[in-house]
C-alpha atoms as a PDB file:
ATOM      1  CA  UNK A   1      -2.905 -63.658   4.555  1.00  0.00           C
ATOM      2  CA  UNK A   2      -1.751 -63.181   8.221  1.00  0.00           C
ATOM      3  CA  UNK A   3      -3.405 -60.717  10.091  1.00  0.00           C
ATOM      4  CA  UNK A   4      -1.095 -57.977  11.110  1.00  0.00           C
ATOM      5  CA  UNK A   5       0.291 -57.510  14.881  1.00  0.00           C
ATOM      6  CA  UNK A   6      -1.270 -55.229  16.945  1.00  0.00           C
ATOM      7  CA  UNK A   7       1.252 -52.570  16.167  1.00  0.00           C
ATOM      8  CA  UNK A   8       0.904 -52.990  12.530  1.00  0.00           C
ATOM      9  CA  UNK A   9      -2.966 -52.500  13.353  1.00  0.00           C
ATOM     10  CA  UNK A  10      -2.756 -49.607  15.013  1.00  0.00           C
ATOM     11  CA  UNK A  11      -0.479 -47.963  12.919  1.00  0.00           C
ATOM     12  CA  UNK A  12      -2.187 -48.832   9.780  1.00  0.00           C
ATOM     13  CA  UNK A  13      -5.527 -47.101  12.035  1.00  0.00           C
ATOM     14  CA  UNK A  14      -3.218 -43.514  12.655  1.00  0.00           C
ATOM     15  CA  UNK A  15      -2.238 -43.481   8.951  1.00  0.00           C
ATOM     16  CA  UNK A  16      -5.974 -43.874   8.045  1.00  0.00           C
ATOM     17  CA  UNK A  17      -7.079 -41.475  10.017  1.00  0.00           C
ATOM     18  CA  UNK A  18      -4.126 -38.610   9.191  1.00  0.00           C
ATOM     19  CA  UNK A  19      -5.210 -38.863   5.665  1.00  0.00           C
ATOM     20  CA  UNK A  20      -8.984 -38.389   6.394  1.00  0.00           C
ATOM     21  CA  UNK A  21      -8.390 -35.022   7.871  1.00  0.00           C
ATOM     22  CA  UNK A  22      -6.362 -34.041   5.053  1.00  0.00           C
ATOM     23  CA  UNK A  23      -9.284 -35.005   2.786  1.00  0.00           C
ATOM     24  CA  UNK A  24     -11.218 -33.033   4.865  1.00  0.00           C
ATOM     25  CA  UNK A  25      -9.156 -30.224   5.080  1.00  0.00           C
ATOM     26  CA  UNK A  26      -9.067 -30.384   1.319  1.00  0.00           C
ATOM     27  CA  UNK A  27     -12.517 -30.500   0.935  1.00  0.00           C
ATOM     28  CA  UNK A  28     -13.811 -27.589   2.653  1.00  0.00           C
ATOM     29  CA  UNK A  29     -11.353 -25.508   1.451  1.00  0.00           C
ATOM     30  CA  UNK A  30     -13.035 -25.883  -2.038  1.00  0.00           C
ATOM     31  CA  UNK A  31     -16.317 -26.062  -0.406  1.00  0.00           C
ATOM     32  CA  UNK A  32     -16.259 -23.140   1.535  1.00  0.00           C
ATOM     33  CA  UNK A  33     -13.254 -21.403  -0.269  1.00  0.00           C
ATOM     34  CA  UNK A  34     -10.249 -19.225   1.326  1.00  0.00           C
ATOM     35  CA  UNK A  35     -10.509 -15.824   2.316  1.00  0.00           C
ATOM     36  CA  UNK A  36      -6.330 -14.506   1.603  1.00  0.00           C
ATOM     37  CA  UNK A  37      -4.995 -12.176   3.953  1.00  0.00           C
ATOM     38  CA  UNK A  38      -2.263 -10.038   1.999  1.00  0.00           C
ATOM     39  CA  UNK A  39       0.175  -8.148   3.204  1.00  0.00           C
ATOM     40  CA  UNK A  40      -0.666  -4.438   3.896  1.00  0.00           C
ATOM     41  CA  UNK A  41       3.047  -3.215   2.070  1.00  0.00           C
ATOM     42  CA  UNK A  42       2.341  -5.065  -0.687  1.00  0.00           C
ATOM     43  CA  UNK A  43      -0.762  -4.284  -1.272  1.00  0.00           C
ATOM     44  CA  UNK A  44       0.464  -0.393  -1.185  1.00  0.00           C
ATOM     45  CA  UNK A  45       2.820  -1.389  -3.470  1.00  0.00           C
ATOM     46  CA  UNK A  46       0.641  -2.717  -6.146  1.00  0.00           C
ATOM     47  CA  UNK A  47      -1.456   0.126  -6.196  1.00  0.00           C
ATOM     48  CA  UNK A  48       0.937   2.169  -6.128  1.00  0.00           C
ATOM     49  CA  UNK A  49       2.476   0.297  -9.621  1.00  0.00           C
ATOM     50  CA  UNK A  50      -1.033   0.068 -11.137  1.00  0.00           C
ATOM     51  CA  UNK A  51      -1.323   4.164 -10.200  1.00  0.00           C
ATOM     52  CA  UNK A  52       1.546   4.637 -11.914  1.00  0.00           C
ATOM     53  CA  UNK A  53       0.634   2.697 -15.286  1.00  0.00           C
ATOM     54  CA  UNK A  54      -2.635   5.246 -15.115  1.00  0.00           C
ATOM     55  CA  UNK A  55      -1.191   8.305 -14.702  1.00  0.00           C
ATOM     56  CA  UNK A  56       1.577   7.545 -17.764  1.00  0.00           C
ATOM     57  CA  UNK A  57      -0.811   8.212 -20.723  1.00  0.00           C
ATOM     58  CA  UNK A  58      -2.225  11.122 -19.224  1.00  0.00           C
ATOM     59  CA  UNK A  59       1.009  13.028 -18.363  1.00  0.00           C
ATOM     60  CA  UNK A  60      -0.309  14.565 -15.220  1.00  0.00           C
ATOM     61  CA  UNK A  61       2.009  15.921 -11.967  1.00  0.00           C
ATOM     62  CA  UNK A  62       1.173  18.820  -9.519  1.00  0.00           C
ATOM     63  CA  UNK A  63       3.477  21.588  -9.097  1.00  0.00           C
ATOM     64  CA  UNK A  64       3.683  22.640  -5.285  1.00  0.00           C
ATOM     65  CA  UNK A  65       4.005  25.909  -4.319  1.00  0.00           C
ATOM     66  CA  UNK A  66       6.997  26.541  -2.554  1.00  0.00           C
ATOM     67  CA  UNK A  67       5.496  28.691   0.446  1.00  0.00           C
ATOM     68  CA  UNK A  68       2.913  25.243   0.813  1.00  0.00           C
ATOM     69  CA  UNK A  69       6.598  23.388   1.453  1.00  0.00           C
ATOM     70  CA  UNK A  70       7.427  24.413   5.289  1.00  0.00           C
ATOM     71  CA  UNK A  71       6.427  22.780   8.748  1.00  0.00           C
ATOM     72  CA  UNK A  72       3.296  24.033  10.247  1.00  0.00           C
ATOM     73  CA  UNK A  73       1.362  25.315   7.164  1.00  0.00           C
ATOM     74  CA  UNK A  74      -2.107  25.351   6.955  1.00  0.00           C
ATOM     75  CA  UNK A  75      -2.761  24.480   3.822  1.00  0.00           C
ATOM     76  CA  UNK A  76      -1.078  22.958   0.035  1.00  0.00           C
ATOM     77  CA  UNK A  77      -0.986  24.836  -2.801  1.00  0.00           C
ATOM     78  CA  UNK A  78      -0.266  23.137  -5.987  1.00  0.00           C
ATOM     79  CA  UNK A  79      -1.468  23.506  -9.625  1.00  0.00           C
ATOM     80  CA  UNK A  80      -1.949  20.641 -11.965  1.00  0.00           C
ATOM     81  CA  UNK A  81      -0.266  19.935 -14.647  1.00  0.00           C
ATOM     82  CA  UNK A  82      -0.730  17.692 -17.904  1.00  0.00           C
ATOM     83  CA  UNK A  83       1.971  16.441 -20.276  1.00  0.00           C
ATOM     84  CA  UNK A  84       2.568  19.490 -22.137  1.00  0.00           C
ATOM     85  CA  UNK A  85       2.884  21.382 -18.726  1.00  0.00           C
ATOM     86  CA  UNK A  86      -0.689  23.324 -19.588  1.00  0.00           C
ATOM     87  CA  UNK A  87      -2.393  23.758 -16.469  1.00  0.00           C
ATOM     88  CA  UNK A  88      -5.748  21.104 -15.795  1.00  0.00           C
ATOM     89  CA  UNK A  89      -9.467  22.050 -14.489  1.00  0.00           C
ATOM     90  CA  UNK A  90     -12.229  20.743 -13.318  1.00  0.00           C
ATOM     91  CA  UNK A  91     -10.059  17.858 -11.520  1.00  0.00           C
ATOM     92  CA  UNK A  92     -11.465  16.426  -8.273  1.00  0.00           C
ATOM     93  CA  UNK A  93      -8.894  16.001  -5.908  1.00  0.00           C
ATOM     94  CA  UNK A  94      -8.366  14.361  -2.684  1.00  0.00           C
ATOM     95  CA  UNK A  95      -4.976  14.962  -0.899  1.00  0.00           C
ATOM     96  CA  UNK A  96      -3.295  12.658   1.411  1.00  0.00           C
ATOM     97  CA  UNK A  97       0.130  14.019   3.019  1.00  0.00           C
ATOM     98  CA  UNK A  98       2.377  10.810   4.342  1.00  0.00           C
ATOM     99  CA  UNK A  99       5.873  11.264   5.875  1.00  0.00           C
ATOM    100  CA  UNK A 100       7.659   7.559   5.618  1.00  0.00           C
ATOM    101  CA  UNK A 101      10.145   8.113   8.228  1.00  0.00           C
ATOM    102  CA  UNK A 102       7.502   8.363  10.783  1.00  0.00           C
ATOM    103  CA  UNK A 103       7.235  11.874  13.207  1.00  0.00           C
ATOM    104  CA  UNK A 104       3.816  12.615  11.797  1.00  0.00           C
ATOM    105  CA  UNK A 105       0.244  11.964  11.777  1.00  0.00           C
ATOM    106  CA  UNK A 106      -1.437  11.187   7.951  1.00  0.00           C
ATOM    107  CA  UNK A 107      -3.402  14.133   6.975  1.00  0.00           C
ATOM    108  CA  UNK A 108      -6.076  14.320   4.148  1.00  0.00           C
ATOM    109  CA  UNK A 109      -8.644  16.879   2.688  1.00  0.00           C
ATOM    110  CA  UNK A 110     -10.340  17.170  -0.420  1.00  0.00           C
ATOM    111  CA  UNK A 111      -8.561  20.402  -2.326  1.00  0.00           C
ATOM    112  CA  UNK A 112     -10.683  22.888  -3.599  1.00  0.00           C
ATOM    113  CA  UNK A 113     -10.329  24.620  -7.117  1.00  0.00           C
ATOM    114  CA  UNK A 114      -8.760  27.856  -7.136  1.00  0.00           C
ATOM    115  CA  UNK A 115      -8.872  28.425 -11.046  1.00  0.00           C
ATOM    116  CA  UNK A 116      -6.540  28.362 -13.403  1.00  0.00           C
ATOM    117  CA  UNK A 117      -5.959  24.763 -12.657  1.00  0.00           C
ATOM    118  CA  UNK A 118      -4.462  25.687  -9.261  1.00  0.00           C
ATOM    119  CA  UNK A 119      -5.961  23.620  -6.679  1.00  0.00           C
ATOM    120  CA  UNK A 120      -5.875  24.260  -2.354  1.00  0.00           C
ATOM    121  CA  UNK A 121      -6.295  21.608   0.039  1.00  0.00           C
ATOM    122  CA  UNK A 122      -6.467  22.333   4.120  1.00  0.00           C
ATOM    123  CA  UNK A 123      -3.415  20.233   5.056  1.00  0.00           C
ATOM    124  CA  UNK A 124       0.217  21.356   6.061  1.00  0.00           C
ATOM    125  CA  UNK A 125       3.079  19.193   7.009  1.00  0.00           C
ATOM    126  CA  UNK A 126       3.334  19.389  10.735  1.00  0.00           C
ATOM    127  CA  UNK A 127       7.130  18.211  10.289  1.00  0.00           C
ATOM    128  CA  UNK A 128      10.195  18.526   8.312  1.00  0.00           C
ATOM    129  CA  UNK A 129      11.741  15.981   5.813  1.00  0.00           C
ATOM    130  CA  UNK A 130      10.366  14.048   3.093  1.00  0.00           C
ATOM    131  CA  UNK A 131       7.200  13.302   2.717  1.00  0.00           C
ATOM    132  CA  UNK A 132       4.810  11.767   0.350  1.00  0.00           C
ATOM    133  CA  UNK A 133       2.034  13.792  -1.166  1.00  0.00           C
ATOM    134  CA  UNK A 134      -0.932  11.528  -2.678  1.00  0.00           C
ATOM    135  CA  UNK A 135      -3.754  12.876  -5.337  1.00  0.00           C
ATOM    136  CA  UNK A 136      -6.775  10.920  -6.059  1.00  0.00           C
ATOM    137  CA  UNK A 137      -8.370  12.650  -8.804  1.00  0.00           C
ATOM    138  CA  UNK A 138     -11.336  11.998 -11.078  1.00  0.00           C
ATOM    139  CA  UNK A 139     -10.705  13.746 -14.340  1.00  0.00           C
ATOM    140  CA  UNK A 140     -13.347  13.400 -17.465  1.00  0.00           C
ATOM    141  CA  UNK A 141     -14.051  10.221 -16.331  1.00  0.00           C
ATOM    142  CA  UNK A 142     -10.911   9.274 -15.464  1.00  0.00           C
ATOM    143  CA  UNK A 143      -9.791   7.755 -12.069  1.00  0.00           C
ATOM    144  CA  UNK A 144      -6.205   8.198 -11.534  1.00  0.00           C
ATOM    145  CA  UNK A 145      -3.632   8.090  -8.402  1.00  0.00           C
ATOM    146  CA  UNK A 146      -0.726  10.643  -8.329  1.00  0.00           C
ATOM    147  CA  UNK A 147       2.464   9.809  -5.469  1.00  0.00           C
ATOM    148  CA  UNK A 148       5.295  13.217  -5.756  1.00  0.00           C
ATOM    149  CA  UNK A 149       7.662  13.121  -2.942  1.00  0.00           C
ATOM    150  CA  UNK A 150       8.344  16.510  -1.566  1.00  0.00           C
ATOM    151  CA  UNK A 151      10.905  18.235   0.888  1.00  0.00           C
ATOM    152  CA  UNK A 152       9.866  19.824   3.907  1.00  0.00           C
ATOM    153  CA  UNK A 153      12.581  22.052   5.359  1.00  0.00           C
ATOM    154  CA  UNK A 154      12.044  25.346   7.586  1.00  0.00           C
ATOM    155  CA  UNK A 155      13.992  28.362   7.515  1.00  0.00           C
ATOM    156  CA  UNK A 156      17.382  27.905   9.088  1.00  0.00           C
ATOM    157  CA  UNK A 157      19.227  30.408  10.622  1.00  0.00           C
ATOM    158  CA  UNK A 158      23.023  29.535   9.928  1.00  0.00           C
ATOM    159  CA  UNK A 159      25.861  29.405  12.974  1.00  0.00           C
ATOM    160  CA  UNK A 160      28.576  31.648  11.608  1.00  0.00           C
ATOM    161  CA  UNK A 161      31.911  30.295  12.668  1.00  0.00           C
ATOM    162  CA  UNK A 162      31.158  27.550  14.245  1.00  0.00           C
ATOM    163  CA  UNK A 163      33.277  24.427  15.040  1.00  0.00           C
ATOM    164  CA  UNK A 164      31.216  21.387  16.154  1.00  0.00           C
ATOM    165  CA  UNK A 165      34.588  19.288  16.344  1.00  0.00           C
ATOM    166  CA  UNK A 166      36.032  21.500  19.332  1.00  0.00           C
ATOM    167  CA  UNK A 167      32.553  21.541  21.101  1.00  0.00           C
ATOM    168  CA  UNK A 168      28.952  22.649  21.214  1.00  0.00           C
ATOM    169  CA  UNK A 169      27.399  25.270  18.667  1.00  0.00           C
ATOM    170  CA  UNK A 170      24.522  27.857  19.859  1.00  0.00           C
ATOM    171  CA  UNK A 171      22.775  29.440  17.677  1.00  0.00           C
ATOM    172  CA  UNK A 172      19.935  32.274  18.375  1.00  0.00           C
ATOM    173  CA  UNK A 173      16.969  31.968  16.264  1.00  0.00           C
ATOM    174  CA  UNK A 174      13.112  32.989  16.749  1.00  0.00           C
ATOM    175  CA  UNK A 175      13.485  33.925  20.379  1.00  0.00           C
ATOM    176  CA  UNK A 176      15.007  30.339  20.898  1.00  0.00           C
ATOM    177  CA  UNK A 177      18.684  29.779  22.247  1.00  0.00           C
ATOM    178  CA  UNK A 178      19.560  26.411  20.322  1.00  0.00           C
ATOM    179  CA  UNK A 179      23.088  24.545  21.311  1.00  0.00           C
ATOM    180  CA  UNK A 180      24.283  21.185  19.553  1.00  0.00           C
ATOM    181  CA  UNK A 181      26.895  18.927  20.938  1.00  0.00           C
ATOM    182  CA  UNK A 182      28.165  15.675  18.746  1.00  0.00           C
ATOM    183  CA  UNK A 183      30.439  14.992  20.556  1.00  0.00           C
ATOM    184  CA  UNK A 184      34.461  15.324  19.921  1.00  0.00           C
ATOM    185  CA  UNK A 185      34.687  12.295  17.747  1.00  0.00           C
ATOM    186  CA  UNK A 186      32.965  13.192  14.815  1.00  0.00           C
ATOM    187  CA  UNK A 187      33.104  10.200  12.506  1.00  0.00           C
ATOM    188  CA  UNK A 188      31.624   8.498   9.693  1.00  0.00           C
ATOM    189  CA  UNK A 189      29.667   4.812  10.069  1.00  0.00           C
ATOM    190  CA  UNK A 190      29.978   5.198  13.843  1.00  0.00           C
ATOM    191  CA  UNK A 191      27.228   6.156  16.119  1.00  0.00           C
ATOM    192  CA  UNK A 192      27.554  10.082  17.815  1.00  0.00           C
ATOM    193  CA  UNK A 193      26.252  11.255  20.312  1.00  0.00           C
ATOM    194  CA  UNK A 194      23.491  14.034  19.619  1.00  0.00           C
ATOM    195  CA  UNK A 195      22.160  16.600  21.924  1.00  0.00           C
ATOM    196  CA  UNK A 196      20.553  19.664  21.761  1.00  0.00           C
ATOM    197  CA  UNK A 197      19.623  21.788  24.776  1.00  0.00           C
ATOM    198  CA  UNK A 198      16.864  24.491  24.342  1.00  0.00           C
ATOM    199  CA  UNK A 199      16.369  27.699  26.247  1.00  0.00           C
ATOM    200  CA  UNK A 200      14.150  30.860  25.928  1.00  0.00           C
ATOM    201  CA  UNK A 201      15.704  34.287  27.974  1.00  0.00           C
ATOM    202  CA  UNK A 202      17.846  31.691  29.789  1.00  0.00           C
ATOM    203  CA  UNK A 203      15.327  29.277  30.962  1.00  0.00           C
ATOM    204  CA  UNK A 204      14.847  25.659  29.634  1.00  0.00           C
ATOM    205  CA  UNK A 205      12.061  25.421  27.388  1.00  0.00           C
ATOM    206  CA  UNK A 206       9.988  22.439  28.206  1.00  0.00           C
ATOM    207  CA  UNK A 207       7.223  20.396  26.004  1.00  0.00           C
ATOM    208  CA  UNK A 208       9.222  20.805  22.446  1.00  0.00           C
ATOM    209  CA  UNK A 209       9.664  18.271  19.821  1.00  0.00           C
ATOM    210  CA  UNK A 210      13.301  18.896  18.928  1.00  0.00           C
ATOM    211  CA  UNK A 211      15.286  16.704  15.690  1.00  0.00           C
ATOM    212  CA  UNK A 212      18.677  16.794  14.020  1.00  0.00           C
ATOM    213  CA  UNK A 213      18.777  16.506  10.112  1.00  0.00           C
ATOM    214  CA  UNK A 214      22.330  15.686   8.487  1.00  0.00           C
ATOM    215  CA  UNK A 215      23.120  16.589   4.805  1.00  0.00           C
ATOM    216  CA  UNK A 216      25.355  17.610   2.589  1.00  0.00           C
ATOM    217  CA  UNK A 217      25.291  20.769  -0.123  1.00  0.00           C
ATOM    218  CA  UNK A 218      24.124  19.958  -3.604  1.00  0.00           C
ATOM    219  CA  UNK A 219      24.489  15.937  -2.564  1.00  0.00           C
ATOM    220  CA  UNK A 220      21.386  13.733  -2.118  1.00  0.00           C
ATOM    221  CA  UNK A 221      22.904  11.683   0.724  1.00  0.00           C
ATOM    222  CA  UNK A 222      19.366  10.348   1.441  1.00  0.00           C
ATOM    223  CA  UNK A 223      17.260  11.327   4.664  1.00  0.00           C
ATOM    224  CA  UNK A 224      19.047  11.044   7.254  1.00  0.00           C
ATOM    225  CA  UNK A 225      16.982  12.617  10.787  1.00  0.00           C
ATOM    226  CA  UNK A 226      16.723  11.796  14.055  1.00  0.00           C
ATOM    227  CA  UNK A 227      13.943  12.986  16.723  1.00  0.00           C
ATOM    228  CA  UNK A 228      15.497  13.156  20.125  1.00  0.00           C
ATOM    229  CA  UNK A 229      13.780  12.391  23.284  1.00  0.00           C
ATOM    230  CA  UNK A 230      13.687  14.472  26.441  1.00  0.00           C
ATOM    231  CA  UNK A 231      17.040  14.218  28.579  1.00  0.00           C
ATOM    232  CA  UNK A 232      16.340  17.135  31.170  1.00  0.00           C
ATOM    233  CA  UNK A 233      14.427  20.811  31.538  1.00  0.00           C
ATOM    234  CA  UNK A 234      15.184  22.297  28.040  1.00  0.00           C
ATOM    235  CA  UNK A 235      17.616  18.983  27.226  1.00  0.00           C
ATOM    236  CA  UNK A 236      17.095  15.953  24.496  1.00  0.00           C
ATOM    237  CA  UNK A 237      19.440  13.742  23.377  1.00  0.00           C
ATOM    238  CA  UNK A 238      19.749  10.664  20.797  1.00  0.00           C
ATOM    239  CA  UNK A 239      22.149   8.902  18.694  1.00  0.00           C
ATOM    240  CA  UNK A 240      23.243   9.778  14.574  1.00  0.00           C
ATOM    241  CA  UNK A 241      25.408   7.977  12.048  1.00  0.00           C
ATOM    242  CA  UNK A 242      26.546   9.371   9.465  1.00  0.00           C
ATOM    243  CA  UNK A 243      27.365   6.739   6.391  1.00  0.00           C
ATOM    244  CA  UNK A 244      30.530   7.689   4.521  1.00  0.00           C
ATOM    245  CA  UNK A 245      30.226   9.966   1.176  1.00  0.00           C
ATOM    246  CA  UNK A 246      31.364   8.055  -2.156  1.00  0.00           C
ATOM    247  CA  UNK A 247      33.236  11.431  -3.858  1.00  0.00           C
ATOM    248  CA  UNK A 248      34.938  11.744  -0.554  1.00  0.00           C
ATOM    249  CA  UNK A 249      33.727  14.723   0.599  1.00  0.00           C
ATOM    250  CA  UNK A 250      33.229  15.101   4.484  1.00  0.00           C
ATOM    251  CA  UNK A 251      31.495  18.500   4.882  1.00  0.00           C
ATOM    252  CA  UNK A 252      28.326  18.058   6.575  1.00  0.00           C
ATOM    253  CA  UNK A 253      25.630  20.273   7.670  1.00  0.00           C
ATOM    254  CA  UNK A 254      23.237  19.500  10.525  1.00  0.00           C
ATOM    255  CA  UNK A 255      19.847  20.967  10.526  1.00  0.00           C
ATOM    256  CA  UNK A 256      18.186  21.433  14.108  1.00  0.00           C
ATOM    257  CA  UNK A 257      14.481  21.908  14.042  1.00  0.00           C
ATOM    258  CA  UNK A 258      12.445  22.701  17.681  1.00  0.00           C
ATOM    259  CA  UNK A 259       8.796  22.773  17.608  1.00  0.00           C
ATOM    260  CA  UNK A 260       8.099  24.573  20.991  1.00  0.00           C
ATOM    261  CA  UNK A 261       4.818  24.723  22.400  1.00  0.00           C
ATOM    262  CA  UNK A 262       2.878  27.937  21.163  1.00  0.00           C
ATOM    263  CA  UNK A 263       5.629  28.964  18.847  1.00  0.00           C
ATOM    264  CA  UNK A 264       6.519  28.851  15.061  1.00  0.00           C
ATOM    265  CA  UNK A 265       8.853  25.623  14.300  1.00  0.00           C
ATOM    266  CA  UNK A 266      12.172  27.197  14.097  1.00  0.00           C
ATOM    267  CA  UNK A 267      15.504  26.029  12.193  1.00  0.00           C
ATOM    268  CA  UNK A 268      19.426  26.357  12.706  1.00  0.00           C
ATOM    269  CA  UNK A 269      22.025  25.144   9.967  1.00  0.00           C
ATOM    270  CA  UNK A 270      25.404  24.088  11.756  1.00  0.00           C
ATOM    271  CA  UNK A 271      28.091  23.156   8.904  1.00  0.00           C
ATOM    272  CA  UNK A 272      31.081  20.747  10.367  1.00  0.00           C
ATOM    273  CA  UNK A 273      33.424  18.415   8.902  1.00  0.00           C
ATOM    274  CA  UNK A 274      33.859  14.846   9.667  1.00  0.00           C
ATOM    275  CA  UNK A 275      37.224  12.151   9.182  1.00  0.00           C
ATOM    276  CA  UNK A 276      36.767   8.768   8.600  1.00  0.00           C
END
């Protein structure tokens, strides 16, 4: 047999060595073993799944109490319920509060037994919209994980009259002075222009957390808010689409919350109509 040329040599001598490392490789990964870094979604996801498959035999849900459901509570009030809707003692709950669209911090507290399997936990949502209200309870031995999604909406004083298509709305609610502007071309699937300017005895208020919430009358068109950012004194602006309503309909109604520093998160309902 010939010996090989120097090229053949050397790379016969790369080869070799490529597939040394990747015995090596091979080998201390099932010497030393792999640590797996999953994904923190889906590992919320499987828990959330195996939760579920617990909670089904026992028939368990919390009822909230409505009064619990606003922006800037204190605290949740909720009784627990089991299949047959008979209300359940001696649980021990934790509560986490979670708002998926973002706009607010995580909150949890361990609830405290009021009787009559009626439970309190210090928590309040510090924002309005949906969020998602978490129960880890240990019940007769049982460990179980509860996820309701709940609404979060303040009281909204309503703008009688008022025609957001021929120019801004004000609105005077909780010692606020609360005008909306969208613009003249209100349109679905097409971004508007939102902005809300906020005033208190005619001076801009400064320091408040101000969003926009569209939605329609007895029609789950899915959550659908936007937090605006400062623009001015008193003045915050952003951008909205609105997606187009499969019956048809085009009567809106957007919900402006302002969360103004030292006072009471206050609401105002503005109804409008949109063309495609």
């Amino acid at each position: 047999m010939k010996p090989g040329t120097p090229l053949q040599l050397a790379l016969a001598a790369v080869v070799a060595a490529a597939l040394g490392s990747v015995a090596a490789v091979i080998w201390l990964g099932a010497a030393l073993g792999e640590t797996a870094v999953a994904d923190a979604s889906h590992e919320h996801g499987l828990r959330y799944d195996r939760d579920r498959a617990l909670a089904a035999p026992l028939g368990l849900r919390a009822s909230f109490a409505p009064a619990s459901l606003v922006p800037g509570g204190r605290a949740l009030d909720f009784t627990l319920l089991d299949r047959a809707g008979a209300p359940v003692e001696g649980a021990a709950i934790r509560v986490a509060l979670h708002r998926p669209a973002g706009g607010g911090q995580p909150r949890a507290a361990q609830a405290a037994p009021l009787g009559a399997g009626r439970y309190r936990a210090e928590v309040g949502f510090e924002a309005p919209g949906f969020w998602d209200v978490r129960l880890d309870l240990e019940l007769r031995g049982d460990r179980v994980g509860l996820v309701q999604q709940v609404r979060v909406e303040a009281a909204a004083a309503a703008a009688p009259g008022c025609d957001l298509s021929a120019g801004p709305c004000t609105v005077e609610a909780g010692g606020l002075s609360i005008t909306l502007d969208l613009g003249r071309e209100l349109v679905t699937m097409r971004e508007l222009p939102a902005t809300v300017e906020v005033r208190r005895g005619g001076a801009p208020v400064a320091g408040a957390a101000v969003e926009v919430a569209f939605a329609m009358k007895d029609m789950d068109m899915g959550e659908n808010r936007v937090a605006l950012a400062p623009a001015g004194p008193g003045r915050h602006a952003g951008r909205a689409l609105l997606v187009r309503c499969h019956s048809g309909r085009k009567d809106w109604i957007a919900s402006v919350t302002v969360a103004a520093p030292g006072l009471a998160p206050v609401s105002v309902r503005l109804p409008f109509a949109v063309r495609e």
